[in-house]
PDB file of N, CA and C in Angstrom:
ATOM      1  N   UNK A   1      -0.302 -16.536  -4.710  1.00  0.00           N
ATOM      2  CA  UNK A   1      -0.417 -15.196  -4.190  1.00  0.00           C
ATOM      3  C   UNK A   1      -0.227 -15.214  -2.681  1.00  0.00           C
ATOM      4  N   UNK A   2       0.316 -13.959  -2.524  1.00  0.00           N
ATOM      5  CA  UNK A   2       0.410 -14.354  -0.660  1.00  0.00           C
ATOM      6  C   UNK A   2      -0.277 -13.086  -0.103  1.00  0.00           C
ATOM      7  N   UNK A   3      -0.531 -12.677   0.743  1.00  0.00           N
ATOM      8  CA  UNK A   3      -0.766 -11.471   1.822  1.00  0.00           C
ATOM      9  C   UNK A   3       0.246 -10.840   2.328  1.00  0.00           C
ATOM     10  N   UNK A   4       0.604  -9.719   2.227  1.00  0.00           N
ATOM     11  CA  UNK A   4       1.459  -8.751   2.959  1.00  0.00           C
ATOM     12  C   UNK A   4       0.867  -7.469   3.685  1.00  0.00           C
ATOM     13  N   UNK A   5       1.137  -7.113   4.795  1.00  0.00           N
ATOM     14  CA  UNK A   5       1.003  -6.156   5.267  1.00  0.00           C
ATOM     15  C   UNK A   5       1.727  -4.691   5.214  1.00  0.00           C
ATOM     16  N   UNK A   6       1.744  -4.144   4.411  1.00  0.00           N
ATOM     17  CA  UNK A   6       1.915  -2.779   3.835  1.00  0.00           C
ATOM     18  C   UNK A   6       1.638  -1.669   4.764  1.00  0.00           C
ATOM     19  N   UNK A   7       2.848  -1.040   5.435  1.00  0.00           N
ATOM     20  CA  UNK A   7       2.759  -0.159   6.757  1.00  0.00           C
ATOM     21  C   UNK A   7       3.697   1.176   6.277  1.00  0.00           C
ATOM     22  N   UNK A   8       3.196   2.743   6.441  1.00  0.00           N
ATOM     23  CA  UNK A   8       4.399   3.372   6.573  1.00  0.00           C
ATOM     24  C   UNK A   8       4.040   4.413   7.308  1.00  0.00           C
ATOM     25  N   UNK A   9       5.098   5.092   7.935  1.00  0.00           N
ATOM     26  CA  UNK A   9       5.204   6.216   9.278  1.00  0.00           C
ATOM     27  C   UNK A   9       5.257   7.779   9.384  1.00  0.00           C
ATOM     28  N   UNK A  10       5.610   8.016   7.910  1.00  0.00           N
ATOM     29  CA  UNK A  10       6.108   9.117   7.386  1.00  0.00           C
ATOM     30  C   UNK A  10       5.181  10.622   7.261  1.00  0.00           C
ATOM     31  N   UNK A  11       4.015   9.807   6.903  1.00  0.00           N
ATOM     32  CA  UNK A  11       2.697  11.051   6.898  1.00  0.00           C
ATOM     33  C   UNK A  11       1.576  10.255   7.491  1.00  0.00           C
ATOM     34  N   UNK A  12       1.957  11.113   8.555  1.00  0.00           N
ATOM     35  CA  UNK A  12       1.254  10.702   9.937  1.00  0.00           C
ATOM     36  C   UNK A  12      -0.403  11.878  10.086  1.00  0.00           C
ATOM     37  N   UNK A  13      -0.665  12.644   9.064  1.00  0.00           N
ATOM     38  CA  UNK A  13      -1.426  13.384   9.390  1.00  0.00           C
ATOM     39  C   UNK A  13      -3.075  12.869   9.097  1.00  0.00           C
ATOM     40  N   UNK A  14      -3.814  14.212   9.190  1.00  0.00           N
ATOM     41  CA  UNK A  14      -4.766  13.245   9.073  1.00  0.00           C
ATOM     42  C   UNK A  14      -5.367  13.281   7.791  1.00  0.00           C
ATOM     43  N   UNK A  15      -6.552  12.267   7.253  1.00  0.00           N
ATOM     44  CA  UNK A  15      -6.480  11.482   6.090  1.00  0.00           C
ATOM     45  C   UNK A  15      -5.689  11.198   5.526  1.00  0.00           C
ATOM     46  N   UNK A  16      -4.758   9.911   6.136  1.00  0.00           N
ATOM     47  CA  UNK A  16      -3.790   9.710   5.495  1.00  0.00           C
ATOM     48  C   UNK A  16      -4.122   8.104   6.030  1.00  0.00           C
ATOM     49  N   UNK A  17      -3.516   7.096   5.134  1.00  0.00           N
ATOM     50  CA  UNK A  17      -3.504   5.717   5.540  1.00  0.00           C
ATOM     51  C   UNK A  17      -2.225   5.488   6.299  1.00  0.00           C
ATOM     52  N   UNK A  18      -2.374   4.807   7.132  1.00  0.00           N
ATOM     53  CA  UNK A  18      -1.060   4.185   7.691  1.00  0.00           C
ATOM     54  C   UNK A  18      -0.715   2.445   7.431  1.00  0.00           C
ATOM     55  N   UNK A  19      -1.183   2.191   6.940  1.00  0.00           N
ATOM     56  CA  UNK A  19      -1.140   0.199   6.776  1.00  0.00           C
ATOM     57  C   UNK A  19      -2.631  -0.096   5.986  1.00  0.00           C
ATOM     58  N   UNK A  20      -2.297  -1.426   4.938  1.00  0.00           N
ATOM     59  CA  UNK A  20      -2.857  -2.045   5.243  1.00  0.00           C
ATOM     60  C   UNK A  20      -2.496  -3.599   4.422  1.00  0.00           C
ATOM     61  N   UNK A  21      -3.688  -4.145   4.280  1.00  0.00           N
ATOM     62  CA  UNK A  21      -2.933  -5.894   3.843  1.00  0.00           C
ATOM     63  C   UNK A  21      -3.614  -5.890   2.621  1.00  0.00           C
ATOM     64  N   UNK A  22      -2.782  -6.487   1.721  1.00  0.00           N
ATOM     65  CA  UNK A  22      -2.752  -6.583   0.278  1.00  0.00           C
ATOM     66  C   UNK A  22      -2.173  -7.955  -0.500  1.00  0.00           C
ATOM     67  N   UNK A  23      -2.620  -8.368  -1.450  1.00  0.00           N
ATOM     68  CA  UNK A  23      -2.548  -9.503  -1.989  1.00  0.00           C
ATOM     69  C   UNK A  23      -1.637  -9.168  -3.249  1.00  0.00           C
ATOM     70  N   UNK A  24      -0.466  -9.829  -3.419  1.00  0.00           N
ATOM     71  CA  UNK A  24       0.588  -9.562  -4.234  1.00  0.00           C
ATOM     72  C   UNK A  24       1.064 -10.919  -4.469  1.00  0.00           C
ATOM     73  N   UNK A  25       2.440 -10.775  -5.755  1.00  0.00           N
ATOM     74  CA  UNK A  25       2.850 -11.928  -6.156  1.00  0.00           C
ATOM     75  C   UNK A  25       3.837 -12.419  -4.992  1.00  0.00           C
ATOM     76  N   UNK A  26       4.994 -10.989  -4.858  1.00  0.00           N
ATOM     77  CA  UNK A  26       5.942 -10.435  -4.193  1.00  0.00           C
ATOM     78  C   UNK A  26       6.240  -9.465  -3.251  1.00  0.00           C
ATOM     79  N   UNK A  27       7.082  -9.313  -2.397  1.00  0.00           N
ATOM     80  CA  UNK A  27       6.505  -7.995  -1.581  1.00  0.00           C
ATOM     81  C   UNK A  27       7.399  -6.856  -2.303  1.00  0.00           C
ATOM     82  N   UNK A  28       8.015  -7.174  -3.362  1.00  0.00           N
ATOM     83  CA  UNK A  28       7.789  -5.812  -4.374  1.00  0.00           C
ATOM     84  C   UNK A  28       7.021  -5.128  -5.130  1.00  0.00           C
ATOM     85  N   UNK A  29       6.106  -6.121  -5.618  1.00  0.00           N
ATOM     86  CA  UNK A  29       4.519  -6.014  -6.149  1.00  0.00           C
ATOM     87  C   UNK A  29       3.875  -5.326  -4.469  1.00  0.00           C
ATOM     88  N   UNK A  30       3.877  -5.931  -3.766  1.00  0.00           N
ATOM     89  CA  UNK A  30       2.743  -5.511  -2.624  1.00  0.00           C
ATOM     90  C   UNK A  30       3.763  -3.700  -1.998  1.00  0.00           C
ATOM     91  N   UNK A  31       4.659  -3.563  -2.155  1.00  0.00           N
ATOM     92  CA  UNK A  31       5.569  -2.715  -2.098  1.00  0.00           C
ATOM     93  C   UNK A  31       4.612  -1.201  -2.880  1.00  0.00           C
ATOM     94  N   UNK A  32       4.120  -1.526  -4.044  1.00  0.00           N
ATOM     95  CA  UNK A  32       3.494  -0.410  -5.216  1.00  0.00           C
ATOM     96  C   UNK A  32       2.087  -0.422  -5.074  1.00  0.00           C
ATOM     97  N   UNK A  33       1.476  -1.197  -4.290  1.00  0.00           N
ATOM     98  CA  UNK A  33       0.260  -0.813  -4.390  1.00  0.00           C
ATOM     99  C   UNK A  33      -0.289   0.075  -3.417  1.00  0.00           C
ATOM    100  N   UNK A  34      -0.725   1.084  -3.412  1.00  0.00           N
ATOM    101  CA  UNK A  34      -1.702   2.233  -2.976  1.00  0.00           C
ATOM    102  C   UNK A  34      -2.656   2.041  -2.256  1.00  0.00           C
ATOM    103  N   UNK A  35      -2.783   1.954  -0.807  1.00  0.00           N
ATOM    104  CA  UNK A  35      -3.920   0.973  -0.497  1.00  0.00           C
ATOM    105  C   UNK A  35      -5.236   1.953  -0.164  1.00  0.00           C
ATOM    106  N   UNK A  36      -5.113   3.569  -1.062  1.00  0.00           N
ATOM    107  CA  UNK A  36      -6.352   3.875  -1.267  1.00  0.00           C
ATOM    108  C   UNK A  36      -6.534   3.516  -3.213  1.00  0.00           C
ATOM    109  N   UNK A  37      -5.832   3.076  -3.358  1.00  0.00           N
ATOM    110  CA  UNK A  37      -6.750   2.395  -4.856  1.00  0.00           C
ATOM    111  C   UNK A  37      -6.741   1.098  -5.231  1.00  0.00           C
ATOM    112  N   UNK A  38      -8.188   0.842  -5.622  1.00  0.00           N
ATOM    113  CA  UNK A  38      -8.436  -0.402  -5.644  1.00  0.00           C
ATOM    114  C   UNK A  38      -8.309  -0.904  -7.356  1.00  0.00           C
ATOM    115  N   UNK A  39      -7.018  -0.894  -7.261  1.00  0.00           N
ATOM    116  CA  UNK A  39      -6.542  -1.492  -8.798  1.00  0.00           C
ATOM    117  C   UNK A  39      -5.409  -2.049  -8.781  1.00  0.00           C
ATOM    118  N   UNK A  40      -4.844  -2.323 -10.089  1.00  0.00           N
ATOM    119  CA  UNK A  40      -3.992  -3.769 -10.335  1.00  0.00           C
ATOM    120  C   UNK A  40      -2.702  -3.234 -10.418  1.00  0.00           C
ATOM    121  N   UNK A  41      -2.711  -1.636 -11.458  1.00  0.00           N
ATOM    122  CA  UNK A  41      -1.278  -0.937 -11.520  1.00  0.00           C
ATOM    123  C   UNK A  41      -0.844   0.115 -10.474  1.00  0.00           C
ATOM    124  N   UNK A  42       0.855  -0.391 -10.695  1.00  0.00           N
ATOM    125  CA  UNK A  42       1.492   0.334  -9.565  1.00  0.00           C
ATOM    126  C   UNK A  42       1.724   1.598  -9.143  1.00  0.00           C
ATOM    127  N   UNK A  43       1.849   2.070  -8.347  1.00  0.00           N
ATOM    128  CA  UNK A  43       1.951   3.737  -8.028  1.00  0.00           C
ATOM    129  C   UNK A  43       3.066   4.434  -9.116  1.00  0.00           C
ATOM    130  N   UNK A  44       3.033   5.492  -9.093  1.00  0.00           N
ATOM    131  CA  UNK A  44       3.977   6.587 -10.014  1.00  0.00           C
ATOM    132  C   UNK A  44       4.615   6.905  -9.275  1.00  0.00           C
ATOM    133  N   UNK A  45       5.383   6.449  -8.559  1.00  0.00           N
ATOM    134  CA  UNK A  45       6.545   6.785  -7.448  1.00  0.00           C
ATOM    135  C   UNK A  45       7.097   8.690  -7.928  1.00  0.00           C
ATOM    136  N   UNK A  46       7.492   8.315  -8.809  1.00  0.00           N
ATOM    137  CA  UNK A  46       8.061  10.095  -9.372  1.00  0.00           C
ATOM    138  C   UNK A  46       7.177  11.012  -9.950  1.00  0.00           C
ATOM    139  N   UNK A  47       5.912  10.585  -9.583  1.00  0.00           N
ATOM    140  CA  UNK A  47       4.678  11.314  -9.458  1.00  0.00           C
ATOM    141  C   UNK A  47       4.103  11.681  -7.872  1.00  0.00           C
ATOM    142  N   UNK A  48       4.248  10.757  -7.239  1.00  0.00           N
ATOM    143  CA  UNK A  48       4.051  10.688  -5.995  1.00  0.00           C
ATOM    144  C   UNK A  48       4.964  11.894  -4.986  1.00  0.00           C
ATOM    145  N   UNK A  49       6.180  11.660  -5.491  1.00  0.00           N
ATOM    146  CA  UNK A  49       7.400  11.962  -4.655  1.00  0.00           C
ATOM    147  C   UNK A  49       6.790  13.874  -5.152  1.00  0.00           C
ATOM    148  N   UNK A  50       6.320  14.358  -6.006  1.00  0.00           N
ATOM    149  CA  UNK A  50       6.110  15.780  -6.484  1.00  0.00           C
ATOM    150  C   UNK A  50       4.693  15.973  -6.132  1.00  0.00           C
ATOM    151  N   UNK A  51       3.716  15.229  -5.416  1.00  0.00           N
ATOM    152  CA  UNK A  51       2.748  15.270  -4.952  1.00  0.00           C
ATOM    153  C   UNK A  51       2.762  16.448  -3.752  1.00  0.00           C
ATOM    154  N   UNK A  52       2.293  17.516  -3.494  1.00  0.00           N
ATOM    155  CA  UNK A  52       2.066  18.482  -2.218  1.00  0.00           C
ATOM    156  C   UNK A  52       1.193  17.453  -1.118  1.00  0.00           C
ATOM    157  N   UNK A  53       0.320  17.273  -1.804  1.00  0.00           N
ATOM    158  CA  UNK A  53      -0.628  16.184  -0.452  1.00  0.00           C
ATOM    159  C   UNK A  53      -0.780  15.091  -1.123  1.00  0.00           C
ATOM    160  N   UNK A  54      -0.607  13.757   0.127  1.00  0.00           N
ATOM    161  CA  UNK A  54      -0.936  12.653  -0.458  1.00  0.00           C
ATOM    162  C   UNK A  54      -1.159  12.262   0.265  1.00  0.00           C
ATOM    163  N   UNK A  55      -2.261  11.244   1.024  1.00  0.00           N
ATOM    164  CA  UNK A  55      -2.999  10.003   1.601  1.00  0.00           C
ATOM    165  C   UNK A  55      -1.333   8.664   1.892  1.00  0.00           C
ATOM    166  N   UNK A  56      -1.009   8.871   0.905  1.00  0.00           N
ATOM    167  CA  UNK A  56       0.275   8.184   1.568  1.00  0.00           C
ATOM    168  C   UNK A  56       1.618   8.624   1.640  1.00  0.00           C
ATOM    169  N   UNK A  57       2.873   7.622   1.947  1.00  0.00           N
ATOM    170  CA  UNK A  57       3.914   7.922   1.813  1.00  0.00           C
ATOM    171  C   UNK A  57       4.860   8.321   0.130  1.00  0.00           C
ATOM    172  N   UNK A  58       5.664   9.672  -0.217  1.00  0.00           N
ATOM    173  CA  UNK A  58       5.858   9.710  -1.018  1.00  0.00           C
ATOM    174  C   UNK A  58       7.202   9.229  -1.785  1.00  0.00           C
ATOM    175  N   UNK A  59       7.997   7.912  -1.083  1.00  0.00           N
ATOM    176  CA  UNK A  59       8.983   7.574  -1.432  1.00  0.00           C
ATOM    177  C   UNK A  59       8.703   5.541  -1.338  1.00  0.00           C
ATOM    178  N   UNK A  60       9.131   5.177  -2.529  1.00  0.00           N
ATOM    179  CA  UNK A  60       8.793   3.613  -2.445  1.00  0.00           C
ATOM    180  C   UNK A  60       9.621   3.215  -1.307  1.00  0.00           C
ATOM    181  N   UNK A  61      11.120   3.663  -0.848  1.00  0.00           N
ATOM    182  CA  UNK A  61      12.018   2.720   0.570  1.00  0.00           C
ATOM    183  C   UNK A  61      11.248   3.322   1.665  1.00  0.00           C
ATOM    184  N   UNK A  62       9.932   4.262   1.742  1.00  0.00           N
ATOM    185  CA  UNK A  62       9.188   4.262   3.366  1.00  0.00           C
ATOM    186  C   UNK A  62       8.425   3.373   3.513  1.00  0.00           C
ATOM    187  N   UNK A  63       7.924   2.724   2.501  1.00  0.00           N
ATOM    188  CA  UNK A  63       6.608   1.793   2.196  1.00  0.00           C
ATOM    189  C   UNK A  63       7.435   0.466   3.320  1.00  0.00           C
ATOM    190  N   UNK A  64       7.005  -0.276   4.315  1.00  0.00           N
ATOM    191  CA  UNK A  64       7.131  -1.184   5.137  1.00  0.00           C
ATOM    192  C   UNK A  64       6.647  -2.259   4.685  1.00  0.00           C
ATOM    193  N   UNK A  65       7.441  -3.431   3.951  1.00  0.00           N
ATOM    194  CA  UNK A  65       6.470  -4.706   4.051  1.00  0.00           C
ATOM    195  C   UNK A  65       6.684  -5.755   4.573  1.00  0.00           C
ATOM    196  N   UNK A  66       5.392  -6.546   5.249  1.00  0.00           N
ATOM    197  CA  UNK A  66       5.729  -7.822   6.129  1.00  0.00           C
ATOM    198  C   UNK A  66       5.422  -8.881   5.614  1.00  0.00           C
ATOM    199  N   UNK A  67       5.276 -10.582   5.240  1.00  0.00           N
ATOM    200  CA  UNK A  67       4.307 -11.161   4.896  1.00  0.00           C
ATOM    201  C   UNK A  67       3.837 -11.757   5.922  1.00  0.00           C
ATOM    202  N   UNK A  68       2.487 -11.932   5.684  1.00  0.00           N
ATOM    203  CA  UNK A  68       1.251 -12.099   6.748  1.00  0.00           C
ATOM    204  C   UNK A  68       0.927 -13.490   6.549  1.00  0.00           C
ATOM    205  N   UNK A  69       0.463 -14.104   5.404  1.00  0.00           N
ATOM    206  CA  UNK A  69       0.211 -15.352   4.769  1.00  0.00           C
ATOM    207  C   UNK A  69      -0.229 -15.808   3.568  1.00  0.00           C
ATOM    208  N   UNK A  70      -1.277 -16.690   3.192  1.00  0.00           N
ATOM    209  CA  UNK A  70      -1.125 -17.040   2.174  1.00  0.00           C
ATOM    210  C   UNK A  70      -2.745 -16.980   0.990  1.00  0.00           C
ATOM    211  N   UNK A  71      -2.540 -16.107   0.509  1.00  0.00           N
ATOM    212  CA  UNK A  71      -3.962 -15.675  -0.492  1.00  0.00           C
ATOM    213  C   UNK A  71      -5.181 -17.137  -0.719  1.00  0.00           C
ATOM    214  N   UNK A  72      -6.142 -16.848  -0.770  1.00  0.00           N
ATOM    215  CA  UNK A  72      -6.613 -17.975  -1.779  1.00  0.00           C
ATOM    216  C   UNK A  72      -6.470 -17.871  -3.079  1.00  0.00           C
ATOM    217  N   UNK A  73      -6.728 -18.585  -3.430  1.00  0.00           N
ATOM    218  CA  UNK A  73      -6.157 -18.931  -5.033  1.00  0.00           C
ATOM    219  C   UNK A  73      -6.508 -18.169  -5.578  1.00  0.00           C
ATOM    220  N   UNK A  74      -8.148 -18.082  -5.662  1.00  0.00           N
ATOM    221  CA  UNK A  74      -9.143 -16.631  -5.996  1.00  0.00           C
ATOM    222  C   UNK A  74      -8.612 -15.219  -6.239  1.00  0.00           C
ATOM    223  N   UNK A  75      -8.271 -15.274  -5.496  1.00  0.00           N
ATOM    224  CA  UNK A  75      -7.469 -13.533  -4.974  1.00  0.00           C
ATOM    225  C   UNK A  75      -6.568 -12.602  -6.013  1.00  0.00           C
ATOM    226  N   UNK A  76      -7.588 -11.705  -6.648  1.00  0.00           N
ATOM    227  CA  UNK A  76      -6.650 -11.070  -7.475  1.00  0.00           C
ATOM    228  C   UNK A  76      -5.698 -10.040  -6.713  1.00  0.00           C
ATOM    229  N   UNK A  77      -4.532  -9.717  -7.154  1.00  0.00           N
ATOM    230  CA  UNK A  77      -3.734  -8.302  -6.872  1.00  0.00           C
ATOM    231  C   UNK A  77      -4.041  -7.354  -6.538  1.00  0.00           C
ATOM    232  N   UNK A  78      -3.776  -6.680  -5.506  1.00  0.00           N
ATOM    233  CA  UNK A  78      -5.023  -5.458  -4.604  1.00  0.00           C
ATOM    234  C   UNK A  78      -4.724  -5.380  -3.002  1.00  0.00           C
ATOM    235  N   UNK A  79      -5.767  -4.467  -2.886  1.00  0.00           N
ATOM    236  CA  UNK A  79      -5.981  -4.087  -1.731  1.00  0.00           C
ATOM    237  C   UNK A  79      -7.350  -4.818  -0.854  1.00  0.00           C
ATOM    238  N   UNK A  80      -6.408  -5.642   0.097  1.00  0.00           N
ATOM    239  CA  UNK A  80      -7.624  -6.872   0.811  1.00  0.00           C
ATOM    240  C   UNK A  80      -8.353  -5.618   1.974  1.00  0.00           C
ATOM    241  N   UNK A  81      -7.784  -4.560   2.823  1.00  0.00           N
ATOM    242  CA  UNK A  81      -8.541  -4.058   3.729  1.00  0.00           C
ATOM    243  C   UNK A  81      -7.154  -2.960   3.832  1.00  0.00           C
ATOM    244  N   UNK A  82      -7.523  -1.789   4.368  1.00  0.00           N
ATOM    245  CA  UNK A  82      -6.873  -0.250   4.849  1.00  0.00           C
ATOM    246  C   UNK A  82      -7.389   0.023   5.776  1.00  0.00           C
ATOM    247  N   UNK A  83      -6.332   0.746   5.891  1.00  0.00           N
ATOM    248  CA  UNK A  83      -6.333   1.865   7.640  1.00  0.00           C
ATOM    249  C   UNK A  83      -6.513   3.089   7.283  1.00  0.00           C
ATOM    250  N   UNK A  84      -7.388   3.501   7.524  1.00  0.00           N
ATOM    251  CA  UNK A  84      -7.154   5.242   6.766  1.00  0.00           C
ATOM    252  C   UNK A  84      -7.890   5.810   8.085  1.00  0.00           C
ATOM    253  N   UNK A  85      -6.704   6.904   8.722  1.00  0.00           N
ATOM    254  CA  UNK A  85      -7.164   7.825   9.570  1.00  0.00           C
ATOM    255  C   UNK A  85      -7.901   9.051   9.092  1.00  0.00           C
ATOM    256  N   UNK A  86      -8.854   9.114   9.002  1.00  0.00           N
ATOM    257  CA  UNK A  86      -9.967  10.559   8.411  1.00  0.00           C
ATOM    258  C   UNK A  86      -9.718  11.488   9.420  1.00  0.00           C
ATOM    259  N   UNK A  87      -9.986  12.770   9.131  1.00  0.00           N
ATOM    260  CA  UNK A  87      -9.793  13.895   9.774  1.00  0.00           C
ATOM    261  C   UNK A  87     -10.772  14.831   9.637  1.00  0.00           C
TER     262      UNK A  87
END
């Protein structure tokens, strides 16, 4: 498992997350995860995209990913820590 940092720019308002780091196989896996939910399955992208308000970005190519490093072994699939600007 590795660490990626999961960043996007798009909905900048407030309560909305802007980044955060997540434990994935791939950074296409770390690409789908939601880093306001703390679970294993991936976003509904064409659920998302018809969303009026959302906490995040509503298109999977805004989603930004970097890799950061390298999980412990331990580490299930998820969300390790978020940025969420409250309003």
């Amino acid at each position: 498992m590795k660490l990626f940092r999961i960043s996007q720019g798009v909905n900048n308002d407030y309560a909305t997350y802007d980044s955060a780091v997540v434990c994935a196989e791939s950074a296409e896996q770390a690409r789908d995860i939601h880093p306001g939910r703390y679970v294993e399955h991936p976003i509904d992208w064409e659920k998302a995209a018809n969303e009026r308000y959302s906490a995040w970005c509503w298109h999977r190519d805004e989603v930004c990913v970097e890799e950061v490093g390298e999980a412990a072994p331990s580490t299930k699939p998820g969300v390790v820590v978020a940025s969420f600007n409250a309003g």
